[in-house]
Protein backbone atom coordinates (compact mmCIF):
# COMPACT_ATOMS: atom_id res chain seq x y z
CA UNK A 1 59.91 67.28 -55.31
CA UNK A 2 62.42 65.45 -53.61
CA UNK A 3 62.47 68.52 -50.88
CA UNK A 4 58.46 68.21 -50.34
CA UNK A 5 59.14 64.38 -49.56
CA UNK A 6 61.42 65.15 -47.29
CA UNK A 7 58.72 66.78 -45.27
CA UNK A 8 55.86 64.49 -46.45
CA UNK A 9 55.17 60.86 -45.53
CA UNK A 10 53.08 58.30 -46.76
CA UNK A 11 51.16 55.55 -44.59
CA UNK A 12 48.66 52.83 -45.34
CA UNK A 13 46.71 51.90 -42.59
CA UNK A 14 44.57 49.09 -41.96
CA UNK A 15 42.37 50.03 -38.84
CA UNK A 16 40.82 47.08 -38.05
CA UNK A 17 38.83 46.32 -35.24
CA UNK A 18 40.96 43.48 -34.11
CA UNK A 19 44.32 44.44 -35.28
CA UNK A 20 45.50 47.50 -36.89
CA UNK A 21 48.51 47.21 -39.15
CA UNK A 22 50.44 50.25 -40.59
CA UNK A 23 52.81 49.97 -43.80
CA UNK A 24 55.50 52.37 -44.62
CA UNK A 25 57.56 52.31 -47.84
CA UNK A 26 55.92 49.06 -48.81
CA UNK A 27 57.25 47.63 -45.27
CA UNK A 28 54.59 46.19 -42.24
CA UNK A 29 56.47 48.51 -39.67
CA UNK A 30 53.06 48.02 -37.28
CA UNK A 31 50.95 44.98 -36.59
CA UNK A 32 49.49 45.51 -33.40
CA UNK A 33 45.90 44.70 -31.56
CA UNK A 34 43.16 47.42 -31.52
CA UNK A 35 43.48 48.23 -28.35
CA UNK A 36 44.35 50.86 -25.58
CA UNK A 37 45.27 50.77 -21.88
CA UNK A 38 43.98 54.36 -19.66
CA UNK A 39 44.77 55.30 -16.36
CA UNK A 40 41.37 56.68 -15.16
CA UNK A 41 43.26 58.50 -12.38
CA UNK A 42 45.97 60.31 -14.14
CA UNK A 43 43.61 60.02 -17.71
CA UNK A 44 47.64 58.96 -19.10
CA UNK A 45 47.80 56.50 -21.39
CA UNK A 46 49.55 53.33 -19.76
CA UNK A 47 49.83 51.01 -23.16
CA UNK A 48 48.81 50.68 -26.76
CA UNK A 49 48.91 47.26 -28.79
CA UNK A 50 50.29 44.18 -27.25
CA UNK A 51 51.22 45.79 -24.05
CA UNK A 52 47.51 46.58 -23.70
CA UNK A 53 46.05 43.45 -24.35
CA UNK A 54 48.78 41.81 -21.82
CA UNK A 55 46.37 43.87 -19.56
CA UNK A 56 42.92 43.32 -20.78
CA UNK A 57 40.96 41.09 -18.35
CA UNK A 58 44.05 41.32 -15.37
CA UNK A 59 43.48 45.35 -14.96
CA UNK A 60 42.64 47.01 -11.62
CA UNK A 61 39.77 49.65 -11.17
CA UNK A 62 42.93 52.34 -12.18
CA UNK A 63 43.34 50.82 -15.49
CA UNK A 64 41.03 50.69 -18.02
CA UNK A 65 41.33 48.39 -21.27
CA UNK A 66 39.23 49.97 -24.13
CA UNK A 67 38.69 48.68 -27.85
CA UNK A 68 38.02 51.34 -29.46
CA UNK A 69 36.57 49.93 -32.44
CA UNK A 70 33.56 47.65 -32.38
CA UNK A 71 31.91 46.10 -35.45
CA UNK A 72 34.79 47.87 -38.09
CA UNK A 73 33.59 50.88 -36.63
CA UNK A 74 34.68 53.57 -34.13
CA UNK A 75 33.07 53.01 -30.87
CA UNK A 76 35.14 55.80 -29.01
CA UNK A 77 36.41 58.46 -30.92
CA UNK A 78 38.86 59.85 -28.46
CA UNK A 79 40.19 56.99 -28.34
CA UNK A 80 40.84 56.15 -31.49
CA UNK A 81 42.65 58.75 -31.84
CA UNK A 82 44.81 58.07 -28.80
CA UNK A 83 46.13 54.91 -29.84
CA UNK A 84 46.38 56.07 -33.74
CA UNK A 85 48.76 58.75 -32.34
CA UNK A 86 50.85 56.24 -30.24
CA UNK A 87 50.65 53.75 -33.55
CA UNK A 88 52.09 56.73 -35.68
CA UNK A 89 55.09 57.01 -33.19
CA UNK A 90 56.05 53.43 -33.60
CA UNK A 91 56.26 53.83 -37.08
CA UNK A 92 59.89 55.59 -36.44
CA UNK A 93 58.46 58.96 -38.55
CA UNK A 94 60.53 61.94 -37.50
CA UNK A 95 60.93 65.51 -39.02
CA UNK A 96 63.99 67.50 -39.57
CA UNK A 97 63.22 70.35 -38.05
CA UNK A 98 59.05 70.07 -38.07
CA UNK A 99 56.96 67.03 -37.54
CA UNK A 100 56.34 65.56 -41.12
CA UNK A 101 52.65 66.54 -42.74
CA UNK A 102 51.02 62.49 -43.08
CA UNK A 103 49.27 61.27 -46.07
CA UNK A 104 47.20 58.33 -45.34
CA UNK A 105 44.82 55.73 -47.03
CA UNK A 106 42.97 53.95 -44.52
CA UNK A 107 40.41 51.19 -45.16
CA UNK A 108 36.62 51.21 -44.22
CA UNK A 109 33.96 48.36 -44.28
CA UNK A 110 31.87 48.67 -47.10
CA UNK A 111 28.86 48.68 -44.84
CA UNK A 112 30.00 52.26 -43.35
CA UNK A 113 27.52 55.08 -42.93
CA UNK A 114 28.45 58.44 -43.75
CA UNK A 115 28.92 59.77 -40.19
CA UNK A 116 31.09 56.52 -39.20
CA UNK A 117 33.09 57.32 -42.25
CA UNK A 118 33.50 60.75 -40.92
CA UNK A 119 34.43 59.77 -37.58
CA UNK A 120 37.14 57.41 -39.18
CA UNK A 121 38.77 60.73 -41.27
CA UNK A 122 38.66 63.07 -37.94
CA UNK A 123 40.58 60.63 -36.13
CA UNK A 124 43.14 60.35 -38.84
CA UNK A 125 43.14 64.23 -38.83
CA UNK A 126 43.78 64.61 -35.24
CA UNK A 127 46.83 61.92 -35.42
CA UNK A 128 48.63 64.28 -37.89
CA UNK A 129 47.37 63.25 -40.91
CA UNK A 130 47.45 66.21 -44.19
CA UNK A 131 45.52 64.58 -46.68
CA UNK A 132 43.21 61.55 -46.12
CA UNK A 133 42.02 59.01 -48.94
CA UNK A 134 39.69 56.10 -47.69
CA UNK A 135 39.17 52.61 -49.14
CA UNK A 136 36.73 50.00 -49.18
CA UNK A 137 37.78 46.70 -47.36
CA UNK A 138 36.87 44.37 -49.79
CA UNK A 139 38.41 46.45 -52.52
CA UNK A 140 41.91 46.86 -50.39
CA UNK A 141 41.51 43.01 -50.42
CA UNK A 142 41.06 42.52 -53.66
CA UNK A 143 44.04 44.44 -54.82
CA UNK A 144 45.76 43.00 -51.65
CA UNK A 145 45.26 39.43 -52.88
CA UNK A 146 46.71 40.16 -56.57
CA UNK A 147 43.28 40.74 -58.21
CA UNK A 148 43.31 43.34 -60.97
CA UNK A 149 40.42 45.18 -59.74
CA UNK A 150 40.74 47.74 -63.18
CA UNK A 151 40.15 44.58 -65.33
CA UNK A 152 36.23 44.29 -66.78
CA UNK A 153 36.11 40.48 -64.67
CA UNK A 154 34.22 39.92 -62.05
CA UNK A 155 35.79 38.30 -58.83
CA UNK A 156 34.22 37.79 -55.74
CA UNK A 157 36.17 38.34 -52.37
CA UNK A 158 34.99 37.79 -48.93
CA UNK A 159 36.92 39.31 -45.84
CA UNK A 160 36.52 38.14 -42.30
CA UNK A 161 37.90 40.75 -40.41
CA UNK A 162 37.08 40.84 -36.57
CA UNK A 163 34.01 43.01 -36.39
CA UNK A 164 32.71 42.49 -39.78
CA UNK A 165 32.69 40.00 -42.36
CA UNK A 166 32.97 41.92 -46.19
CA UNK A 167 31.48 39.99 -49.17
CA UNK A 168 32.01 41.97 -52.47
CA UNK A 169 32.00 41.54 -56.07
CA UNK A 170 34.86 43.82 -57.91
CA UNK A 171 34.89 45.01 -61.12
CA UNK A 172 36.03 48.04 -63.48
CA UNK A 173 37.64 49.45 -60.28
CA UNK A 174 33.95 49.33 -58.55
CA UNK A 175 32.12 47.01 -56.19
CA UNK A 176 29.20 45.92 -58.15
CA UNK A 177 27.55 44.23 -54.99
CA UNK A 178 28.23 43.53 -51.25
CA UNK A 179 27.19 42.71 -48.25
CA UNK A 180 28.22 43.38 -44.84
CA UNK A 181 27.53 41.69 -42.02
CA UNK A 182 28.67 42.16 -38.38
CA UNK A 183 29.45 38.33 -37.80
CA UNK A 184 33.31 38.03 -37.40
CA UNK A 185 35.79 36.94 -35.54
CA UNK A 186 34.70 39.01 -32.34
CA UNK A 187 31.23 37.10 -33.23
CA UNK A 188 33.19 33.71 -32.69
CA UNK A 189 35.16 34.24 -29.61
CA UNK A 190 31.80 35.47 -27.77
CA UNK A 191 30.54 31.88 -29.50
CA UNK A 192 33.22 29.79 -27.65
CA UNK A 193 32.89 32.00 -24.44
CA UNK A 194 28.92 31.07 -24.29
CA UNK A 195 29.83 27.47 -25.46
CA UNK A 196 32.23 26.68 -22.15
CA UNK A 197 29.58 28.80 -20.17
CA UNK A 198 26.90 26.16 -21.42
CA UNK A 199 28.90 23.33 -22.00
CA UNK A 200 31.21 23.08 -19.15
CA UNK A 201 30.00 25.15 -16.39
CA UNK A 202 33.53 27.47 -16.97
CA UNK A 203 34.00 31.05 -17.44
CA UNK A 204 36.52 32.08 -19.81
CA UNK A 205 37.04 35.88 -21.34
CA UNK A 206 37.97 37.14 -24.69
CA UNK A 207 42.16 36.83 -24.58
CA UNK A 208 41.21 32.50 -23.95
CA UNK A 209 38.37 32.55 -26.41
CA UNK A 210 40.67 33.33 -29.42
CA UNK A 211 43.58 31.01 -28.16
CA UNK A 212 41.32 28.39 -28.49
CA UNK A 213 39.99 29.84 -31.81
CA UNK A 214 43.60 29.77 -32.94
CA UNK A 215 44.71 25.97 -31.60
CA UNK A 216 41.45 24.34 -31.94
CA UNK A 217 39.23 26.63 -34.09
CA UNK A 218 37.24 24.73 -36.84
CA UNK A 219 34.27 25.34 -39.23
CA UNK A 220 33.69 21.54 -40.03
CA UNK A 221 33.58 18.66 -37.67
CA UNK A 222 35.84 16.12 -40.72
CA UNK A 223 38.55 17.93 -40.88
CA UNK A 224 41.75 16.06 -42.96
CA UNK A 225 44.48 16.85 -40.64
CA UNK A 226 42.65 17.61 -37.10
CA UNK A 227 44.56 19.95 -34.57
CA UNK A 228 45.50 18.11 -31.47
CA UNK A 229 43.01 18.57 -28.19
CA UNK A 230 44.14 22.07 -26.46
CA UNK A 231 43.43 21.92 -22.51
CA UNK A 232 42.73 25.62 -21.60
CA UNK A 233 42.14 27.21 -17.97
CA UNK A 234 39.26 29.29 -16.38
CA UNK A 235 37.10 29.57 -13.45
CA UNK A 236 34.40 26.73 -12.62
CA UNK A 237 30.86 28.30 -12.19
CA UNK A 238 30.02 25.79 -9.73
CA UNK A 239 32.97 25.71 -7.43
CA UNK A 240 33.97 29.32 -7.61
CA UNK A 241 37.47 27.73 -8.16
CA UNK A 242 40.58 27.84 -11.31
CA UNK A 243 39.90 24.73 -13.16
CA UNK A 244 41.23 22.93 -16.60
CA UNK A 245 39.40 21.85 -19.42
CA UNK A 246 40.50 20.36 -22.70
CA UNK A 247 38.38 20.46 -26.36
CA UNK A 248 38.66 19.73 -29.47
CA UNK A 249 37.95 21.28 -32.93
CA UNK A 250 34.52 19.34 -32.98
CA UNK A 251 33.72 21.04 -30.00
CA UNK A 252 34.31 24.53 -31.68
CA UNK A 253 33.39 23.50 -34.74
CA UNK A 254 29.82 23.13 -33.44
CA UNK A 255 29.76 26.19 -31.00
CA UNK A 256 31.18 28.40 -33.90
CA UNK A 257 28.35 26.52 -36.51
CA UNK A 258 25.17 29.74 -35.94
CA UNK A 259 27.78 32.35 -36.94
CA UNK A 260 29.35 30.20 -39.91
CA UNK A 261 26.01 29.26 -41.28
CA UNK A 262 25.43 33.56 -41.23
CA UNK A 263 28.78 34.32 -43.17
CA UNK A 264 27.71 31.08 -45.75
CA UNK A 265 24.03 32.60 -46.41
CA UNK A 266 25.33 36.30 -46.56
CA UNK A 267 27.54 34.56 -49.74
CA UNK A 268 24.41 32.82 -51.09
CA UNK A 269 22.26 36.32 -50.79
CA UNK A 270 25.74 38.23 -52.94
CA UNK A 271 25.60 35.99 -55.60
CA UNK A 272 21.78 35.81 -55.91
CA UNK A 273 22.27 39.38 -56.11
CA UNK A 274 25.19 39.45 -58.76
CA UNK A 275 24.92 40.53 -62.58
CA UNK A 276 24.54 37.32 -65.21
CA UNK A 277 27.68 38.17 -66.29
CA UNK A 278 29.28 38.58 -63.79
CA UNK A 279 28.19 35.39 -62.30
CA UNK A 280 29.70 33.71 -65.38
CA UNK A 281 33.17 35.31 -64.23
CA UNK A 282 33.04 33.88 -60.85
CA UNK A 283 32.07 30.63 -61.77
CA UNK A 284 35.59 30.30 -63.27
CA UNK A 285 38.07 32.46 -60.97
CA UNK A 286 36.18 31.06 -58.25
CA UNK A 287 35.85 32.79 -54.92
CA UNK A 288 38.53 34.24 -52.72
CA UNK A 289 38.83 34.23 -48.71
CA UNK A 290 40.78 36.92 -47.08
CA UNK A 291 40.96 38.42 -43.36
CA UNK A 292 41.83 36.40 -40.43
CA UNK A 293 38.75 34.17 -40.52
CA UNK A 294 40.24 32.96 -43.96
CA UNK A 295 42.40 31.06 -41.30
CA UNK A 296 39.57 28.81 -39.76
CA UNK A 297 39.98 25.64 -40.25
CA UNK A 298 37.65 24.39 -43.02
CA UNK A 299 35.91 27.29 -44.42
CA UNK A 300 36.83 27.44 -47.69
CA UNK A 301 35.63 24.05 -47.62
CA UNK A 302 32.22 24.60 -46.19
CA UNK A 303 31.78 27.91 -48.48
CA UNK A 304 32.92 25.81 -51.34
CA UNK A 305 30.08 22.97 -50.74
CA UNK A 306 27.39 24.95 -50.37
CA UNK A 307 28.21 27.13 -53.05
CA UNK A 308 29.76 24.97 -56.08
CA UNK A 309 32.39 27.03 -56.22
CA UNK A 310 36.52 26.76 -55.87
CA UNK A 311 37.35 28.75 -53.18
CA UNK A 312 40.82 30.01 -52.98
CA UNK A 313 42.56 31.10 -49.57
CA UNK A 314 44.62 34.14 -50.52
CA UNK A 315 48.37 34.15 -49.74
CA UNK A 316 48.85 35.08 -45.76
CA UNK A 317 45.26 36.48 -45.34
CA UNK A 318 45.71 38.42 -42.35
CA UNK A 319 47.56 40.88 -44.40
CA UNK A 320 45.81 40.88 -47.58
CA UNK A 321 43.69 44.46 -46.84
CA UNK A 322 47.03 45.96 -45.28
CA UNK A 323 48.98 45.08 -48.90
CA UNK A 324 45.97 46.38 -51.31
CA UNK A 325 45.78 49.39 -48.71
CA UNK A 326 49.44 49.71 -49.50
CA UNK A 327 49.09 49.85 -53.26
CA UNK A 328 45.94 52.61 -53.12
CA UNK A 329 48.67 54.87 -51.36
CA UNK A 330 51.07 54.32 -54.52
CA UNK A 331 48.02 55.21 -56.73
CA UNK A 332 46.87 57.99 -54.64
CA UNK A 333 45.56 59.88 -57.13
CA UNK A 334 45.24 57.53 -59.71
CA UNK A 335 42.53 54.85 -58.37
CA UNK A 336 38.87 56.19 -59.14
CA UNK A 337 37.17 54.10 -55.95
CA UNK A 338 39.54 55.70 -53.51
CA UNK A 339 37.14 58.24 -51.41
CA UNK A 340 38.33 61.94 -51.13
């Protein structure tokens, strides 16, 4: 045994449409934007990750920025599996004498149709993986944010991801309901960029849009302990010309309010939808936020309000579906919802 492992590695990898993050012996070794940089000429790939988005929106007709993933989905197989490979090499994996054979889980939305799914193992195949186990997204955050998802309780979990926002209720190691719906975090950056378009004549593009998600970013306009203004640059649509404007979380608070109002009745519709029962179990664990758009100001808040409910941010969010992705690879055989 100890001989096969030499020759056999195990990754968790949370292929998200905004970030992907890779663990490896229980360690993040990659957290790094889903994203790719091509040289059309030479068809070589110029940068992967950070380096790539240092790029996106500054390229010249030579380069080409791509996300590959759109909506938690792949958008562009090939390259998907072009910036998986380079992702794999960062993790430091080398073989003695061959290249190690890769045994991944990798997470999925819920939402996923069989051919996406497909699409999803293929490009894990063609990156080197040996053996390929997929997870649910709300599951992996479930387990990621220290629910016992074997337990006959019902919890409730929502995950705002970038492409997609995952509302699920666990139990007995199953999802007994969800809903998926492709308002995320993508959703709210192309909020803020039509917000300064309408609101103050100025063009920003995506990189901006999610700084200002990230100073100012807000779901309610009362907030406790408000973020300070954050002045921001882009191009006036009337003068043609580089200009500054500053906002405040009131400001995004309202431009973000069509797409929070979506994730809040996509909650209402999954627990209309839940099991008596399980309804009972909810009503005292309460509901739990995961995913980056845990992080917006307020939510839990607003979700809280309209539902009745405690809502509970999970411990550092953004990494919740890597960590539950990371304990499905220790049960690789073990866990029942983890798809062959």
């Amino acid at each position: 045994m100890a001989l096969f492992s030499i020759f056999t590695k195990e990754i968790a990898i949370d292929l998200g449409t905004a970030n992907t993050v890779i663990l490896l012996n229980d360690k993040v070794v990659v957290d790094e934007p889903s994203i790719i940089a091509f040289n059309v000429v030479s068809q070589k790939i110029e940068a992967v990750g950070k380096k790539a988005e240092m790029m996106h929106g500054k390229t010249h007709k030579n380069i080409q920025t791509i996300r590959p993933l759109k909506d938690g989905v792949i958008a562009d197989f090939k390259s998907t599996e072009a910036m998986l490979r380079e992702f794999i090499k960062m993790t430091g994996i080398k073989g003695y004498l061959f290249p190690p054979a890769l045994k991944m889980v990798i997470c999925i939305p819920s939402g996923i149709t069989d051919v996406e799914e497909s699409a999803v193992r293929n490009s894990a195949e063609q990156a080197g993986a040996k053996e390929v186990r997929l997870i649910h997204e709300p599951m992996a955050a479930a387990i990621g944010s220290g629910i016992d998802v074997l337990d006959p309780n019902g919890n409730m979990i929502i995950d705002i991801g970038g492409g997609t926002s995952e509302i699920a209720v666990v139990s007995l190691g199953g999802i007994a309901n969800s809903k998926s719906i492709k308002t995320a975090g993508d959703e709210f950056n192309q909020d803020i960029i039509d917000y300064m378009r309408r609101r103050h004549n100025i063009a920003i593009g995506e990189p901006t849009a999610e700084k200002i998600k990230i100073m100012v970013g807000a779901a309610i306009s009362d907030l406790e302990n408000p973020p300070e203004d954050y002045e921001f640059q882009g191009r006036d649509l009337v003068k043609g010309i580089p200009t500054a404007v500053k906002v405040n979380y009131c400001e995004i608070a309202d431009a973000l309010e069509a797409s929070v109002s979506k994730i809040e009745t996509a909650v209402i519709n999954a627990l209309e939808e839940t099991a008596p029962e399980l309804s009972s179990d909810i009503y005292k664990n309460g509901i739990y936020l995961a995913g980056g758009g845990a992080l917006l100001r307020g939510l839990d808040k607003r979700i809280s309000k309209r539902t009745q409910l405690k809502v509970h941010v999970v411990d550092d969010p953004l990494k919740a579906v890597a960590r539950g992705t990371g304990i499905a690879l220790k049960n690789f055989d073990k866990f029942p919802f983890l798809i062959r």
